[in-house]
N, C-alpha and C. Protein backbone atom coordinates (compact mmCIF):
# COMPACT_ATOMS: atom_id res chain seq x y z
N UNK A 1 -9.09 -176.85 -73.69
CA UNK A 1 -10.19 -175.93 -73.86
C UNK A 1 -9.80 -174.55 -73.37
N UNK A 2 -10.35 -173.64 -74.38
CA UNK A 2 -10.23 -171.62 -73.58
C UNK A 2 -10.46 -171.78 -72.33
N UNK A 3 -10.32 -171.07 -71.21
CA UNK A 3 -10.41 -170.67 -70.22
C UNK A 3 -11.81 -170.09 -69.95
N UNK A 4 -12.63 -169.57 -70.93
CA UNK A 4 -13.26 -168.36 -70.89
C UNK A 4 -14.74 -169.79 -71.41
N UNK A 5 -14.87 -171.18 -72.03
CA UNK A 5 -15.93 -172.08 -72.09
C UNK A 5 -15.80 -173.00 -70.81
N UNK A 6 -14.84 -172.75 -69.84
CA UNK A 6 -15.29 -173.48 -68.45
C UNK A 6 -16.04 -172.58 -67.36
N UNK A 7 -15.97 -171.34 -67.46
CA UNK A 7 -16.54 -170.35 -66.45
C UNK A 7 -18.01 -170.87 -66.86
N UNK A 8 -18.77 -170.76 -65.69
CA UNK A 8 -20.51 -170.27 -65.43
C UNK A 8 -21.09 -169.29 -66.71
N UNK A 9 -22.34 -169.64 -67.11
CA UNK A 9 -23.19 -168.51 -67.78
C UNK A 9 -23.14 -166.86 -66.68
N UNK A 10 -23.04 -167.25 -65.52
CA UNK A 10 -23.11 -166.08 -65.09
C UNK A 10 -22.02 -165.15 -64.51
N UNK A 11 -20.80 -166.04 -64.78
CA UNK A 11 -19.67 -165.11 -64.49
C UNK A 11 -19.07 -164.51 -66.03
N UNK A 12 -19.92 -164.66 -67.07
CA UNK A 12 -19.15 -164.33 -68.65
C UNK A 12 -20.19 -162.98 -68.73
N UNK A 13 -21.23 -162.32 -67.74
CA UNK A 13 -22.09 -161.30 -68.23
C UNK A 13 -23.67 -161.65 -68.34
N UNK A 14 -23.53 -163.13 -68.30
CA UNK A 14 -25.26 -163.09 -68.67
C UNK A 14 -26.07 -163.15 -67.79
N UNK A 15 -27.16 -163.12 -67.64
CA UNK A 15 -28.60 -162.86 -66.67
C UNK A 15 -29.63 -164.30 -66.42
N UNK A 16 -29.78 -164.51 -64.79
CA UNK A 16 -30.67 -165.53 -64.64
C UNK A 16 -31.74 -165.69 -65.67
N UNK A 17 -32.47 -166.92 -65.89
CA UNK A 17 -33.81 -166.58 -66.37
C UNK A 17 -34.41 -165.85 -65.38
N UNK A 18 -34.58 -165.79 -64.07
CA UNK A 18 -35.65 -165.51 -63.27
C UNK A 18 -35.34 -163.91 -62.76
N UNK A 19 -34.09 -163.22 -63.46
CA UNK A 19 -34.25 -162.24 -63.06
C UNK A 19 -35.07 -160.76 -63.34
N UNK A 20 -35.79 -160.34 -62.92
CA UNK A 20 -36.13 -159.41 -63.07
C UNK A 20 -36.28 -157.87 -63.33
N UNK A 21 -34.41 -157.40 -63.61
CA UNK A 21 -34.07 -156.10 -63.38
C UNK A 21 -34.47 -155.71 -61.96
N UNK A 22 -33.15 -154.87 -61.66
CA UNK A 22 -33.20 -154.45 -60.70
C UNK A 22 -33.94 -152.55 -60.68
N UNK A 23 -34.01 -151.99 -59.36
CA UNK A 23 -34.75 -150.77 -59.33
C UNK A 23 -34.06 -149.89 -60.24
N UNK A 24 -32.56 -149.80 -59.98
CA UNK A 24 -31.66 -149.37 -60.41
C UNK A 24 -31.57 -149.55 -62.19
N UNK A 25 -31.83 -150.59 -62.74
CA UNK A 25 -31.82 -149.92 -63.92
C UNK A 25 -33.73 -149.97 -64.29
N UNK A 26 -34.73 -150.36 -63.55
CA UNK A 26 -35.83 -149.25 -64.10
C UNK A 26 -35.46 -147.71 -63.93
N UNK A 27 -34.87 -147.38 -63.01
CA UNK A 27 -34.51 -145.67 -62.16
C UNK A 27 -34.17 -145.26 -63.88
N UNK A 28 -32.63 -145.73 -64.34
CA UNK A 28 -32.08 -145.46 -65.26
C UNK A 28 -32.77 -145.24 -66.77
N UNK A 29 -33.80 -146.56 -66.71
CA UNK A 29 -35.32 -146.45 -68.27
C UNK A 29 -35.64 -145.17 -68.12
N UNK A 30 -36.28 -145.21 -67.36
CA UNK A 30 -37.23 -143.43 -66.83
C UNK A 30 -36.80 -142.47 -66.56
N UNK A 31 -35.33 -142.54 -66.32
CA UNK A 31 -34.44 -141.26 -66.12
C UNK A 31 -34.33 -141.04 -67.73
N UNK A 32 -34.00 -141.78 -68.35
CA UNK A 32 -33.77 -141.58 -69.62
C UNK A 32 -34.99 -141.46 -70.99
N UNK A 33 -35.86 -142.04 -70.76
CA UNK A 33 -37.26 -141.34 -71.28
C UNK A 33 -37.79 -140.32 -70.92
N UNK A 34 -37.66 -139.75 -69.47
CA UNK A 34 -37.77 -138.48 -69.20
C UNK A 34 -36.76 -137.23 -70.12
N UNK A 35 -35.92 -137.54 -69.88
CA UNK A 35 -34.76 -136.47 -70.78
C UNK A 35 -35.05 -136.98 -72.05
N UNK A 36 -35.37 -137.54 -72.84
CA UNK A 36 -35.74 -137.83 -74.18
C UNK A 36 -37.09 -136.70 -74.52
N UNK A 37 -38.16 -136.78 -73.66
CA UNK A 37 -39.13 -136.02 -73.48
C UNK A 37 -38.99 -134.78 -73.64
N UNK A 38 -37.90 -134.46 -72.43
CA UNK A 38 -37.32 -132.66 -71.95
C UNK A 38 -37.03 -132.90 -73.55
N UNK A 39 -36.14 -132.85 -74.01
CA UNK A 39 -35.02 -132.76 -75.29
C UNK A 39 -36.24 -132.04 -76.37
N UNK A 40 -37.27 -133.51 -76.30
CA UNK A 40 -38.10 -132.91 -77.54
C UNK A 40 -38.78 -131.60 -77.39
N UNK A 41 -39.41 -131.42 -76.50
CA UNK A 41 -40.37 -130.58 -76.21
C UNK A 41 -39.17 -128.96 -76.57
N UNK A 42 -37.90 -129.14 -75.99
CA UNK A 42 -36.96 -128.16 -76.04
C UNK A 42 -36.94 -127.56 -77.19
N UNK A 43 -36.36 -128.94 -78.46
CA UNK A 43 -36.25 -128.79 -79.74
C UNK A 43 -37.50 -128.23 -81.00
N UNK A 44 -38.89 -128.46 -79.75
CA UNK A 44 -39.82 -127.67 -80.42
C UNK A 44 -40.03 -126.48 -80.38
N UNK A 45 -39.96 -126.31 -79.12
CA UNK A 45 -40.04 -124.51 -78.59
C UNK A 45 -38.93 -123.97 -79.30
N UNK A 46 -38.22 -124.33 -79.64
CA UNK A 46 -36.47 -123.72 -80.35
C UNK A 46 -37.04 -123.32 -82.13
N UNK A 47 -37.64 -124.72 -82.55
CA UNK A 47 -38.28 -124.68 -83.78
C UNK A 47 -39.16 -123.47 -83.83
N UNK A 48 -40.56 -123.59 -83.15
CA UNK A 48 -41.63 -122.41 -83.21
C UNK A 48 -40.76 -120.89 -82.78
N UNK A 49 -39.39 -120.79 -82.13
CA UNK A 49 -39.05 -119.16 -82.27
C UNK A 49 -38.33 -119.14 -83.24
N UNK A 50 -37.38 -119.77 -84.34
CA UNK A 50 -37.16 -119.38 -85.41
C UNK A 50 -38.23 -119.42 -86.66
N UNK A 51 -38.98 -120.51 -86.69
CA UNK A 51 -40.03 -120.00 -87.88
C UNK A 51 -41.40 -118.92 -87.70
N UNK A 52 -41.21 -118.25 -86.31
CA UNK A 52 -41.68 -117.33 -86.41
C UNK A 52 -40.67 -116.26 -86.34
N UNK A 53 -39.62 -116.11 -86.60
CA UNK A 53 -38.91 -115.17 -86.71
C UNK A 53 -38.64 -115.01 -88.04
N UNK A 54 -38.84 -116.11 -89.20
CA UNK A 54 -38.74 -115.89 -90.36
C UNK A 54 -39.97 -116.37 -91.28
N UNK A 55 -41.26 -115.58 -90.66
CA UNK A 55 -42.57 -115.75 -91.20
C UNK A 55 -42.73 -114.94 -92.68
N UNK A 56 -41.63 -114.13 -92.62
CA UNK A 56 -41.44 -113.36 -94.25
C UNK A 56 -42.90 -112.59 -94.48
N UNK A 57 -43.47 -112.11 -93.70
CA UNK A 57 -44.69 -111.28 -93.85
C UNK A 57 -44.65 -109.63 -93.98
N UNK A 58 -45.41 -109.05 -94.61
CA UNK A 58 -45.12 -107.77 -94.74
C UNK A 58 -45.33 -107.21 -93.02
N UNK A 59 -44.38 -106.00 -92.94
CA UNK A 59 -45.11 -105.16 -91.72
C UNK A 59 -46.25 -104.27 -91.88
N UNK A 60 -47.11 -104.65 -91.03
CA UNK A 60 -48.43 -103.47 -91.28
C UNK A 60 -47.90 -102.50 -91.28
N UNK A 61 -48.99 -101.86 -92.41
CA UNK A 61 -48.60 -100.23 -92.54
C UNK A 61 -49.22 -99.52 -91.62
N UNK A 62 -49.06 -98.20 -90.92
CA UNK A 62 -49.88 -97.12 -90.53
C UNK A 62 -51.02 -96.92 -90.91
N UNK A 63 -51.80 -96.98 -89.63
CA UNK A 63 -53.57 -96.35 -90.36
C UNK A 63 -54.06 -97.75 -90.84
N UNK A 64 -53.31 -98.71 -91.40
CA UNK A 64 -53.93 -100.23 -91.47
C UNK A 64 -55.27 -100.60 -90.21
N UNK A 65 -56.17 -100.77 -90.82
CA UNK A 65 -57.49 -101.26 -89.36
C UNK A 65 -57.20 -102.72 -89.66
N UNK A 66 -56.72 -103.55 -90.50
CA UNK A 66 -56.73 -105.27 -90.41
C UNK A 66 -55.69 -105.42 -89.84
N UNK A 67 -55.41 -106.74 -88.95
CA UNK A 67 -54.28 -107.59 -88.79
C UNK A 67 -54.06 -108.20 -89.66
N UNK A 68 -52.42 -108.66 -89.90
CA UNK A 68 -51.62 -109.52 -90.89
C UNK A 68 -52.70 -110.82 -90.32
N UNK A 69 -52.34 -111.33 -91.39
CA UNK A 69 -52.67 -112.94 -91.08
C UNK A 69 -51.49 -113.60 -91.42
């Protein structure tokens, strides 16, 4: 027989049933849904200053009393 079908379930990588994760990788979930969060919110604010930089609207003229819409 391989060497590698006499070892333990738990010396090949795998996990008790009864374990529960440790703090250390919840820390790591939430570290990493947090920066998923940052990222988006980033990638929006980034979005809203270029499509308002290319709103393609006329410039008001002089003496104009309306705002662009």
């Amino acid at each position: 027989m391989p060497e590698d079908e006499t070892r333990p379930a738990a010396s090949k990588g795998g996990t008790a049933a009864n374990d529960n994760g440790t703090a250390a990788a919840k820390v790591d979930a939430t570290v990493l849904t947090l920066a998923r969060l940052i990222g988006r919110q980033m990638a929006r604010e980034t979005f809203e200053q270029l499509s308002a930089a290319n709103d393609n609207r006329p410039a008001p003229q002089a003496g104009d009393d309306q705002e662009p819409r």
